[in-house]
C-alpha atoms as a PDB file:
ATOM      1  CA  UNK A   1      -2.118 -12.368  49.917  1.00  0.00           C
ATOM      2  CA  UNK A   2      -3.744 -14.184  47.315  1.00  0.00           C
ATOM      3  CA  UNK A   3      -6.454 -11.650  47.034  1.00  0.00           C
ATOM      4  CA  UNK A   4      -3.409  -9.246  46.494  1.00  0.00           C
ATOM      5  CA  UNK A   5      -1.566 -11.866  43.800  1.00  0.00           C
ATOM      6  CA  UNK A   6      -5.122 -12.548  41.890  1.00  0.00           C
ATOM      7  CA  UNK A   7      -4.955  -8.553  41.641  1.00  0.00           C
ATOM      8  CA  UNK A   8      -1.756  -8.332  40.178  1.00  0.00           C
ATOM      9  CA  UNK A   9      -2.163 -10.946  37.710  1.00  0.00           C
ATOM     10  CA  UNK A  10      -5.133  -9.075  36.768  1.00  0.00           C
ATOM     11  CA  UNK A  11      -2.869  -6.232  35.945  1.00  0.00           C
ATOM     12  CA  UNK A  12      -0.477  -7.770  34.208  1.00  0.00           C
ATOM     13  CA  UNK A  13      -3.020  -9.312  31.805  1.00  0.00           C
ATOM     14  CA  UNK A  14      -4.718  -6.136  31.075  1.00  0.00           C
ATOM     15  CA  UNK A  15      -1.307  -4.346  30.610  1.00  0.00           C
ATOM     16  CA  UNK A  16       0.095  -7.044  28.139  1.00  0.00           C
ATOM     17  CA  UNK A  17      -3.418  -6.737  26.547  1.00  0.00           C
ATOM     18  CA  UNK A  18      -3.254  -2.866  26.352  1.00  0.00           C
ATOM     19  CA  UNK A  19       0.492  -3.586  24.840  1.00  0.00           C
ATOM     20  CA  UNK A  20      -0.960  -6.239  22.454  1.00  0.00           C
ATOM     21  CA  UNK A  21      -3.747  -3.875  20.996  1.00  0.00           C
ATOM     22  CA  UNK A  22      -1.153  -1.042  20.622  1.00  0.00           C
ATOM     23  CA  UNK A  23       0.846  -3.070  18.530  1.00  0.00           C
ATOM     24  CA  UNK A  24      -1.785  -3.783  16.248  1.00  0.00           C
ATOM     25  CA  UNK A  25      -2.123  -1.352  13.338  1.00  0.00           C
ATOM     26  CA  UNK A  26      -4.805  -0.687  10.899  1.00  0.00           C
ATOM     27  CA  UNK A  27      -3.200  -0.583   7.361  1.00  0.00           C
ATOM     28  CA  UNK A  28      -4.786   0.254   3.928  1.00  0.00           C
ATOM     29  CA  UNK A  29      -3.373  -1.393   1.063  1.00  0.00           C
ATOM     30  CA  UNK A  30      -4.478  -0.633  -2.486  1.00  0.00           C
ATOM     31  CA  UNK A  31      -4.089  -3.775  -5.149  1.00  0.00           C
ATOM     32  CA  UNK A  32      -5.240  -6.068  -2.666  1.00  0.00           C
ATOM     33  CA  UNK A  33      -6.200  -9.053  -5.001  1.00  0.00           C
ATOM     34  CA  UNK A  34      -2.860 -10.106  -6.414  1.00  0.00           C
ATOM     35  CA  UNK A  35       0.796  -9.934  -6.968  1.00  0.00           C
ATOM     36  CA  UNK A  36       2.669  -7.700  -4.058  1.00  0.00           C
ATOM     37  CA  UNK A  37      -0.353  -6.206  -2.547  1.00  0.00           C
ATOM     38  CA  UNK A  38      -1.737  -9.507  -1.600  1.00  0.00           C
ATOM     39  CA  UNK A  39       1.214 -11.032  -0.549  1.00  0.00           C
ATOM     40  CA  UNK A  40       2.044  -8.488   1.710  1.00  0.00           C
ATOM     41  CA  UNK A  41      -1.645  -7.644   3.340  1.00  0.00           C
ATOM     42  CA  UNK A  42      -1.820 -11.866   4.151  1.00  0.00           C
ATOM     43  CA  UNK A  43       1.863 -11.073   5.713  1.00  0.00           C
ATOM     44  CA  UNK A  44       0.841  -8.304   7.878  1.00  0.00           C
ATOM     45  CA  UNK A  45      -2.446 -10.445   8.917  1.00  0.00           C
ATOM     46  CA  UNK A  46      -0.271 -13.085  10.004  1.00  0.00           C
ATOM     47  CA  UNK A  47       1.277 -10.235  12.404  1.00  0.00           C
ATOM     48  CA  UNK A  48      -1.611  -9.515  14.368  1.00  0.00           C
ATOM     49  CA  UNK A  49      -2.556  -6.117  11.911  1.00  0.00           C
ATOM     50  CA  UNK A  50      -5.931  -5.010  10.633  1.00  0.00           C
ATOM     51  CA  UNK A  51      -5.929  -5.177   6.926  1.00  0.00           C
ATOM     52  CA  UNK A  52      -8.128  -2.583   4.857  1.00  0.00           C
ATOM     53  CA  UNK A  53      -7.910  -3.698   1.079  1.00  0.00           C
ATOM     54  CA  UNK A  54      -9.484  -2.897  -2.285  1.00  0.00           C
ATOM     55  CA  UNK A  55      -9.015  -4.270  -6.004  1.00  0.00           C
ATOM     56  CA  UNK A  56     -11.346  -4.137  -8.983  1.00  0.00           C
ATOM     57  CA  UNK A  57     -11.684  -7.904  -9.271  1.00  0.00           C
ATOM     58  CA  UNK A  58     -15.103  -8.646  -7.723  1.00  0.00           C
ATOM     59  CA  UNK A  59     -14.306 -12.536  -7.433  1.00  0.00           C
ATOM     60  CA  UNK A  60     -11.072 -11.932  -5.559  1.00  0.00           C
ATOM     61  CA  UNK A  61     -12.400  -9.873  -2.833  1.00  0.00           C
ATOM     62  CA  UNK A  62     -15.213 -11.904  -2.360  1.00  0.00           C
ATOM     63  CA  UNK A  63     -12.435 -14.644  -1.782  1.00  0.00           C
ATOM     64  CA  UNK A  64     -10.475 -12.335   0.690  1.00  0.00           C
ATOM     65  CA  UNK A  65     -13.530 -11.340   2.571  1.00  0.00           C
ATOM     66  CA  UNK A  66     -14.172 -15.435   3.072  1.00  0.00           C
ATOM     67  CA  UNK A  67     -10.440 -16.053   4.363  1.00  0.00           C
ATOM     68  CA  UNK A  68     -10.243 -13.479   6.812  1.00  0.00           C
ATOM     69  CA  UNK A  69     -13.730 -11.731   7.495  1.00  0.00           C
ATOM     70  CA  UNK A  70     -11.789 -10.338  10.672  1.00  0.00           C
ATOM     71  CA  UNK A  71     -10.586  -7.587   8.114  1.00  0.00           C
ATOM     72  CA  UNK A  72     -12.404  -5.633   5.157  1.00  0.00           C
ATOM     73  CA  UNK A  73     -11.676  -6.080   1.676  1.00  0.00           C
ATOM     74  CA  UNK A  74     -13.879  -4.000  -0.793  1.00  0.00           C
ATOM     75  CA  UNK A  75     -14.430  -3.399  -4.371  1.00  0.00           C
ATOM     76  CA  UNK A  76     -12.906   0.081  -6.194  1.00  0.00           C
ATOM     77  CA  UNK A  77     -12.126   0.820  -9.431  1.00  0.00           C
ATOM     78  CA  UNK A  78      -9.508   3.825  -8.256  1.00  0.00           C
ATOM     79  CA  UNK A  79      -9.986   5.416 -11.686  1.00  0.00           C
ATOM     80  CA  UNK A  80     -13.347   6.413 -10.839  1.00  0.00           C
ATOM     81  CA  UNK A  81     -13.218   9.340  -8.123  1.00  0.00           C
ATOM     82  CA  UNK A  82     -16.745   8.973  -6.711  1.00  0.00           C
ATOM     83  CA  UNK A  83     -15.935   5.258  -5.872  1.00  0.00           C
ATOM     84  CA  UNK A  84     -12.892   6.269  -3.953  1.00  0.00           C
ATOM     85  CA  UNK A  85     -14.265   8.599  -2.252  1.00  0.00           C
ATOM     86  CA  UNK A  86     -17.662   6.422  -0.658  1.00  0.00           C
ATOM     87  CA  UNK A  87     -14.911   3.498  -0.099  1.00  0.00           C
ATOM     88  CA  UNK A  88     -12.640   6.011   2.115  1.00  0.00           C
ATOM     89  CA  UNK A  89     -15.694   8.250   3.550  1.00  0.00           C
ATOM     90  CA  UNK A  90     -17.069   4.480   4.646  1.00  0.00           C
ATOM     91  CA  UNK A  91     -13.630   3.073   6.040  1.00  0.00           C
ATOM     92  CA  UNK A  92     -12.567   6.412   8.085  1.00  0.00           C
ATOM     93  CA  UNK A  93     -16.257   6.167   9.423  1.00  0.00           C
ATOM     94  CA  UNK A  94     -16.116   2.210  10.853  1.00  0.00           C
ATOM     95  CA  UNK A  95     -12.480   2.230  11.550  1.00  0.00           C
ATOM     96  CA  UNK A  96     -10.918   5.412  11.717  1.00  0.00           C
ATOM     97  CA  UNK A  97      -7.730   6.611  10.272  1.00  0.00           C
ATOM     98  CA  UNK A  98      -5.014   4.398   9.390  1.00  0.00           C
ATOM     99  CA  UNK A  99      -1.615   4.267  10.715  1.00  0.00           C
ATOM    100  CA  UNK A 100      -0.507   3.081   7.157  1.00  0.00           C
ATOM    101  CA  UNK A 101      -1.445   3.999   3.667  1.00  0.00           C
ATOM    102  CA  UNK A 102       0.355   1.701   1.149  1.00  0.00           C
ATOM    103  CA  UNK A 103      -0.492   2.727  -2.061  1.00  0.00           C
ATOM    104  CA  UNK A 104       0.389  -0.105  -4.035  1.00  0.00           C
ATOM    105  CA  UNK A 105      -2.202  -0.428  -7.217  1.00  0.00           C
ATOM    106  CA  UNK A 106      -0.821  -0.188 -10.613  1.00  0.00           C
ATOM    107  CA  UNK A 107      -1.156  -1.172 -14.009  1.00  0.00           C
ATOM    108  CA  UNK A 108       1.676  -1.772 -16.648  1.00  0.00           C
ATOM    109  CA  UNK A 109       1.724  -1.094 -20.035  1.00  0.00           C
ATOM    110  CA  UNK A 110       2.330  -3.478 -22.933  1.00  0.00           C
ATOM    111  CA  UNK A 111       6.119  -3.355 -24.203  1.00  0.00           C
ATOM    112  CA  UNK A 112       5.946  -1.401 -27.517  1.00  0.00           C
ATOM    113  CA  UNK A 113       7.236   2.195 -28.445  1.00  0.00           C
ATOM    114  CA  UNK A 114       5.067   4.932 -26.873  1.00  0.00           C
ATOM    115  CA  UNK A 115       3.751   6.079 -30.218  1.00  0.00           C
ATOM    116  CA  UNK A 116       2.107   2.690 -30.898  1.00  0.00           C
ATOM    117  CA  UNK A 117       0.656   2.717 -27.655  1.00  0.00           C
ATOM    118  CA  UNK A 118      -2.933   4.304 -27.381  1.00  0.00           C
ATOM    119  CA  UNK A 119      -4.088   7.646 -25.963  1.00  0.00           C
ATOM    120  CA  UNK A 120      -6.943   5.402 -23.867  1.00  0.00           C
ATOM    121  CA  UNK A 121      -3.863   3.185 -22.466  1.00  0.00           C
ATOM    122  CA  UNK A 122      -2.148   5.590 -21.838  1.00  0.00           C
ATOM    123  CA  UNK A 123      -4.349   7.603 -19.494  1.00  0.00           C
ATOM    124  CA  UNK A 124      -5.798   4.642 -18.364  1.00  0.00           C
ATOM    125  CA  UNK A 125      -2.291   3.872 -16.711  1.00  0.00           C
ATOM    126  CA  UNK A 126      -1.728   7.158 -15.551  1.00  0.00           C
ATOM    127  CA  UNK A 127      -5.036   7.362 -14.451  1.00  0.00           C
ATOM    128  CA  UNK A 128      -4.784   4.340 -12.151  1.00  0.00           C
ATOM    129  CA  UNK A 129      -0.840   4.634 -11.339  1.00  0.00           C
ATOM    130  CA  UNK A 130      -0.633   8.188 -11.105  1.00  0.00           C
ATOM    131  CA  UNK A 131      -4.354   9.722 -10.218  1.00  0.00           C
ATOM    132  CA  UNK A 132      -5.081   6.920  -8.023  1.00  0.00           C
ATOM    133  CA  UNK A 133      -2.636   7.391  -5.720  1.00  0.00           C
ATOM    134  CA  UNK A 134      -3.233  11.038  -5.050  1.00  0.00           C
ATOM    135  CA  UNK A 135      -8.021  10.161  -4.957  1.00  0.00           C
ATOM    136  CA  UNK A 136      -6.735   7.866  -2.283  1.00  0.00           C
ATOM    137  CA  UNK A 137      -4.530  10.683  -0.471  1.00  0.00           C
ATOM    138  CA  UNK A 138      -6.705  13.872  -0.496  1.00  0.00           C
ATOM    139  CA  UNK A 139      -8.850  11.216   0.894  1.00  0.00           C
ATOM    140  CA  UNK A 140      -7.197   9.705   3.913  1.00  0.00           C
ATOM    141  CA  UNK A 141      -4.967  12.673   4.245  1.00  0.00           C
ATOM    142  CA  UNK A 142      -7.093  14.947   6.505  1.00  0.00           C
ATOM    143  CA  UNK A 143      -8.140  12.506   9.012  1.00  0.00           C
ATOM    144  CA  UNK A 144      -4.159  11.902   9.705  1.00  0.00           C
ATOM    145  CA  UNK A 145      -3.116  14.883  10.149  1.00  0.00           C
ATOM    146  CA  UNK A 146      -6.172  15.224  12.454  1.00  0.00           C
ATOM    147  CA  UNK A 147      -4.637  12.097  14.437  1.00  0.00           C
ATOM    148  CA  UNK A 148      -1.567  13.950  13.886  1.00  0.00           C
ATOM    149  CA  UNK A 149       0.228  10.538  12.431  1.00  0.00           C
ATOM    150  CA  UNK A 150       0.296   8.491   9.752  1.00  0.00           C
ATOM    151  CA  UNK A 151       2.721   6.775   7.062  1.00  0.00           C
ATOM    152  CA  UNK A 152       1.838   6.801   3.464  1.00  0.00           C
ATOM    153  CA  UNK A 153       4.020   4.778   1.104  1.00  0.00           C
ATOM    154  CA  UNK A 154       3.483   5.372  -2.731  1.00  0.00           C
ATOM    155  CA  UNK A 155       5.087   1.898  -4.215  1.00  0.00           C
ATOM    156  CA  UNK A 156       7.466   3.646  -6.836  1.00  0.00           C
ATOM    157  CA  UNK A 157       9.778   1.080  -9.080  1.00  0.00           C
ATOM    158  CA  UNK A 158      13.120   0.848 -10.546  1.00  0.00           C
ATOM    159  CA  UNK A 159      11.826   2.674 -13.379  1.00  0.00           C
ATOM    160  CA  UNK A 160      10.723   5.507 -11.050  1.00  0.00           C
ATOM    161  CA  UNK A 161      14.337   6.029 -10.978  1.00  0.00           C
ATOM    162  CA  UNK A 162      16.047   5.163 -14.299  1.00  0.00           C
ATOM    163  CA  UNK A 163      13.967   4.384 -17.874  1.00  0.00           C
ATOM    164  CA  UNK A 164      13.938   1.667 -20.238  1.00  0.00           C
ATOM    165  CA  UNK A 165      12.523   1.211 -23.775  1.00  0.00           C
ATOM    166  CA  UNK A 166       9.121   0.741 -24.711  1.00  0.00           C
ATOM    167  CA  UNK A 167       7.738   1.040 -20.815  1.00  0.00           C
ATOM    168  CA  UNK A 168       7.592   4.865 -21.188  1.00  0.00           C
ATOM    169  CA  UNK A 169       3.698   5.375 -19.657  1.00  0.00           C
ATOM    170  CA  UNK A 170       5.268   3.260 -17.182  1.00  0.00           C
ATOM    171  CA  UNK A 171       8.453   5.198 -15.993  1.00  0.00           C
ATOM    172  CA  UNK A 172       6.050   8.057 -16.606  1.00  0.00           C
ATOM    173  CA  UNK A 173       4.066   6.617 -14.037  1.00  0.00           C
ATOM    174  CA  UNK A 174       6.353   6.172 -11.649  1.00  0.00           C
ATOM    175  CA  UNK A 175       8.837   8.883 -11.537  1.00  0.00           C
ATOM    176  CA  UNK A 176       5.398  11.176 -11.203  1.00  0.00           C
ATOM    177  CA  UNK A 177       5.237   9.021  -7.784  1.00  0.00           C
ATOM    178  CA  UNK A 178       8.562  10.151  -6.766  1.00  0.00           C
ATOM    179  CA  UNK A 179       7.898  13.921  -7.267  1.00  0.00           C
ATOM    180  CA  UNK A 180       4.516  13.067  -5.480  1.00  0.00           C
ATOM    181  CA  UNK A 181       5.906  11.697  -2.640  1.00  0.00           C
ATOM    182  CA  UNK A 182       8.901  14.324  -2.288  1.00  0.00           C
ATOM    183  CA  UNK A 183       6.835  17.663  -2.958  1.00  0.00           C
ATOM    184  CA  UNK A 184       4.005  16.481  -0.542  1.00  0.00           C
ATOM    185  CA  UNK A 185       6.254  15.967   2.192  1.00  0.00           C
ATOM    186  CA  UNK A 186       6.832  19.288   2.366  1.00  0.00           C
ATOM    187  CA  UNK A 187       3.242  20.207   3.051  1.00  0.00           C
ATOM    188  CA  UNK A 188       2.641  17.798   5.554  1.00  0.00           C
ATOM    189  CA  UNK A 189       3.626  18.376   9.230  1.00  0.00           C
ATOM    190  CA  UNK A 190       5.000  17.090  12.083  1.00  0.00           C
ATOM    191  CA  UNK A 191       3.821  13.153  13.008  1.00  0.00           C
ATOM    192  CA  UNK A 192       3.498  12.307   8.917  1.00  0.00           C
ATOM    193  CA  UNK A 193       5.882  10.698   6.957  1.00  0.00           C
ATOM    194  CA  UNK A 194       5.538  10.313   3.166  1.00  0.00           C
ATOM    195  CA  UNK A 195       7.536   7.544   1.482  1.00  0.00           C
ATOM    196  CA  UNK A 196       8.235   6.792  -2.380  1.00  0.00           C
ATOM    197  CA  UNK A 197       9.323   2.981  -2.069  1.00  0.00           C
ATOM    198  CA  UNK A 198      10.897   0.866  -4.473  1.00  0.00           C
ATOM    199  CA  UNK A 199      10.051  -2.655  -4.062  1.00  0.00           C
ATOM    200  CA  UNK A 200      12.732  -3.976  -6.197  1.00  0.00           C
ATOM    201  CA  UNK A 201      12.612  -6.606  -8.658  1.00  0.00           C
ATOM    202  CA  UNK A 202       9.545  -9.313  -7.916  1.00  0.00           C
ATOM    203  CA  UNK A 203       8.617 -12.240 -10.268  1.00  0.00           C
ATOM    204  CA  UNK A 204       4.955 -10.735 -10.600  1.00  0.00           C
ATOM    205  CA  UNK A 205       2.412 -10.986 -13.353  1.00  0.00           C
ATOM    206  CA  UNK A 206       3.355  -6.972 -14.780  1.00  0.00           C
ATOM    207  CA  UNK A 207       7.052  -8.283 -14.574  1.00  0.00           C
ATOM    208  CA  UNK A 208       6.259 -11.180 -16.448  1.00  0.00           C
ATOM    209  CA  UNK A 209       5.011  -8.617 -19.091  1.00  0.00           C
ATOM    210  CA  UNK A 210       8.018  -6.818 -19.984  1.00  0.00           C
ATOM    211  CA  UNK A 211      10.555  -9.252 -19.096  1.00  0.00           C
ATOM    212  CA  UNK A 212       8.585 -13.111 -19.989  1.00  0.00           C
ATOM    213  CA  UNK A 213      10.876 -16.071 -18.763  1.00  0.00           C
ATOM    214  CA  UNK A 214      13.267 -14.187 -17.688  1.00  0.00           C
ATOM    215  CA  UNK A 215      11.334 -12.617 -15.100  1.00  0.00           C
ATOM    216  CA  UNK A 216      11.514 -16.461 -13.057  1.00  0.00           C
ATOM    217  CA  UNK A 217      14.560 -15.507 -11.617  1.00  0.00           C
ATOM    218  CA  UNK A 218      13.851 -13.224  -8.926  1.00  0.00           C
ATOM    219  CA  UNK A 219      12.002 -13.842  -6.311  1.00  0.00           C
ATOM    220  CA  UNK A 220       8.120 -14.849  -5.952  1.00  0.00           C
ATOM    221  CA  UNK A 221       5.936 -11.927  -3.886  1.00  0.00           C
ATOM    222  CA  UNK A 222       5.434 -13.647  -1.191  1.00  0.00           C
ATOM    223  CA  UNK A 223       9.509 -14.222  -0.581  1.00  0.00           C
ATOM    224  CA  UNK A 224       9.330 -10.745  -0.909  1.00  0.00           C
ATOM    225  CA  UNK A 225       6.410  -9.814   1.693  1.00  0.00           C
ATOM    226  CA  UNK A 226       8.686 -11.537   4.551  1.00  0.00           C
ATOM    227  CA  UNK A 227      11.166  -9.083   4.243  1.00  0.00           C
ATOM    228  CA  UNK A 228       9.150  -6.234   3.169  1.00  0.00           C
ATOM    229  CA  UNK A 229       6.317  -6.215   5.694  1.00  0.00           C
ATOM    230  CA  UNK A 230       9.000  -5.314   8.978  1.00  0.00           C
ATOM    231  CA  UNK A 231      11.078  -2.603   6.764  1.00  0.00           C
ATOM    232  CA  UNK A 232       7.460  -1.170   5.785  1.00  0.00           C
ATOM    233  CA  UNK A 233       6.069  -1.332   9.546  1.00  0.00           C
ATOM    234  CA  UNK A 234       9.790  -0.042  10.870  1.00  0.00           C
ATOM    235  CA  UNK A 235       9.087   3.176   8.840  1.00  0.00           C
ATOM    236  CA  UNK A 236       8.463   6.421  10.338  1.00  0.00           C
ATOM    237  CA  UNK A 237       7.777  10.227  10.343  1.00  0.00           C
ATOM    238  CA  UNK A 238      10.893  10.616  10.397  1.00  0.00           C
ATOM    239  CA  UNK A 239      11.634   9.080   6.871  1.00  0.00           C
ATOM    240  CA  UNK A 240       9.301  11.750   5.538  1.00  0.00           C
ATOM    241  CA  UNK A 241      10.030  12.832   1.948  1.00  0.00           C
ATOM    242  CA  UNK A 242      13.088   9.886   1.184  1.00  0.00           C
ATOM    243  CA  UNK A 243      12.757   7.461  -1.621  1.00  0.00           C
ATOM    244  CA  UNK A 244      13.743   4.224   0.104  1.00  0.00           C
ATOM    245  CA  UNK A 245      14.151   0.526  -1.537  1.00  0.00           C
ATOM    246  CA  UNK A 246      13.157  -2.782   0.482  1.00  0.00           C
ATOM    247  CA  UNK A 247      16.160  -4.250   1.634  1.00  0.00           C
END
């Protein structure tokens, strides 16, 4: 009888472990060093999940890579295509494919009328916010839809929706992430969903930018990450091709 009881425990152990392991998903997160894309990777590492991050700042990943050296943090300039591609070739190889691809990096331009703002910024921004996005899905892409699942969400923005004044390579930006998102859902099939997600308002440093002061009033990103981390993780194939908003 005990032999029998010291068996059963046994299983029960190994099937919560088996549960636990399940649970835990490996998520990329572009942006990793500041604003919403850290704030929402330390989130999901506080829920049991394997973070994969990158970020041009070389300081700031060497800080993330001292604070949790259970996940990987690495260096990538997404403007520059051969980086992206030994990052993702190097990642897919040590950990496989991800359940989640959160595209989050993006740069904002400096409030002024678009023709006082530079040809360089400009496809500089669209470069990162707009070319970025799609290195790091032609990347990631085909080992997913070899797993046969996978969520990618492209962070859009209010302004991937509507326009204001003197953010134009902005909006730009970001309404290019909604077609994205929509016309690529149509190629992918069954088990991959493809998300355009708004964020909503967040006191970070690129809102500080257009809006100064006033930009104190909402709420900080790491308010934000406790809310948006479960509607992010709740998200499935079957929200394929919808433009949602973190509520």
């Amino acid at each position: 009888m005990v032999e029998l009881l010291g068996l059963y425990e046994i299983i029960v152990i190994s099937r919560a472990f088996t549960i636990k392991m399940k649970e835990s998903l490996t998520i990329v997160i572009t942006g990793i060093t500041k604003g919403l894309g850290k704030a929402l990777g330390e989130e999901l590492i506080k829920k049991g999940h394997k973070i994969i991050g990158c970020g041009r700042s070389v300081q700031e990943i060497e800080k993330l890579n001292h604070l949790y050296p259970d996940h990987d943090f690495d260096v990538v300039d997404l403007s520059n295509n051969q980086q992206v591609q030994i990052w993702i070739n190097r990642v897919i190889e040590q950990w496989g494919s991800p359940d989640f691809l959160i595209n989050n990096a993006a740069i904002i331009n400096q409030p002024l009328p678009l023709w006082e703002i530079s040809e360089e910024d400009f496809i500089q921004l669209t470069d990162i916010n707009i070319n970025g996005v799609v290195r790091t899905i032609r990347g990631f892409l085909p080992a997913m839809m070899a797993e046969k699942k996978g969520i990618i969400v492209n962070f859009s923005s209010g302004w991937g929706r509507s326009t204001s004044p003197e953010v134009v390579p902005y909006c730009t930006s970001k309404w290019a992430i909604e077609g994205l998102s929509q016309g690529l859902a149509q190629e992918v099939p069954k088990g991959i969903g493809i998300i355009a997600l708004n964020p909503g308002i967040i006191n970070t440093e690129m809102l500080q930018t257009c809006w100064g002061e006033n930009a104190s009033g909402f709420e900080s990103p790491k308010e934000w990450s406790k809310k948006a981390a479960p509607f992010i993780l709740n998200l499935t194939a079957k929200n394929n091709g919808q433009s949602l908003t973190v509520s």
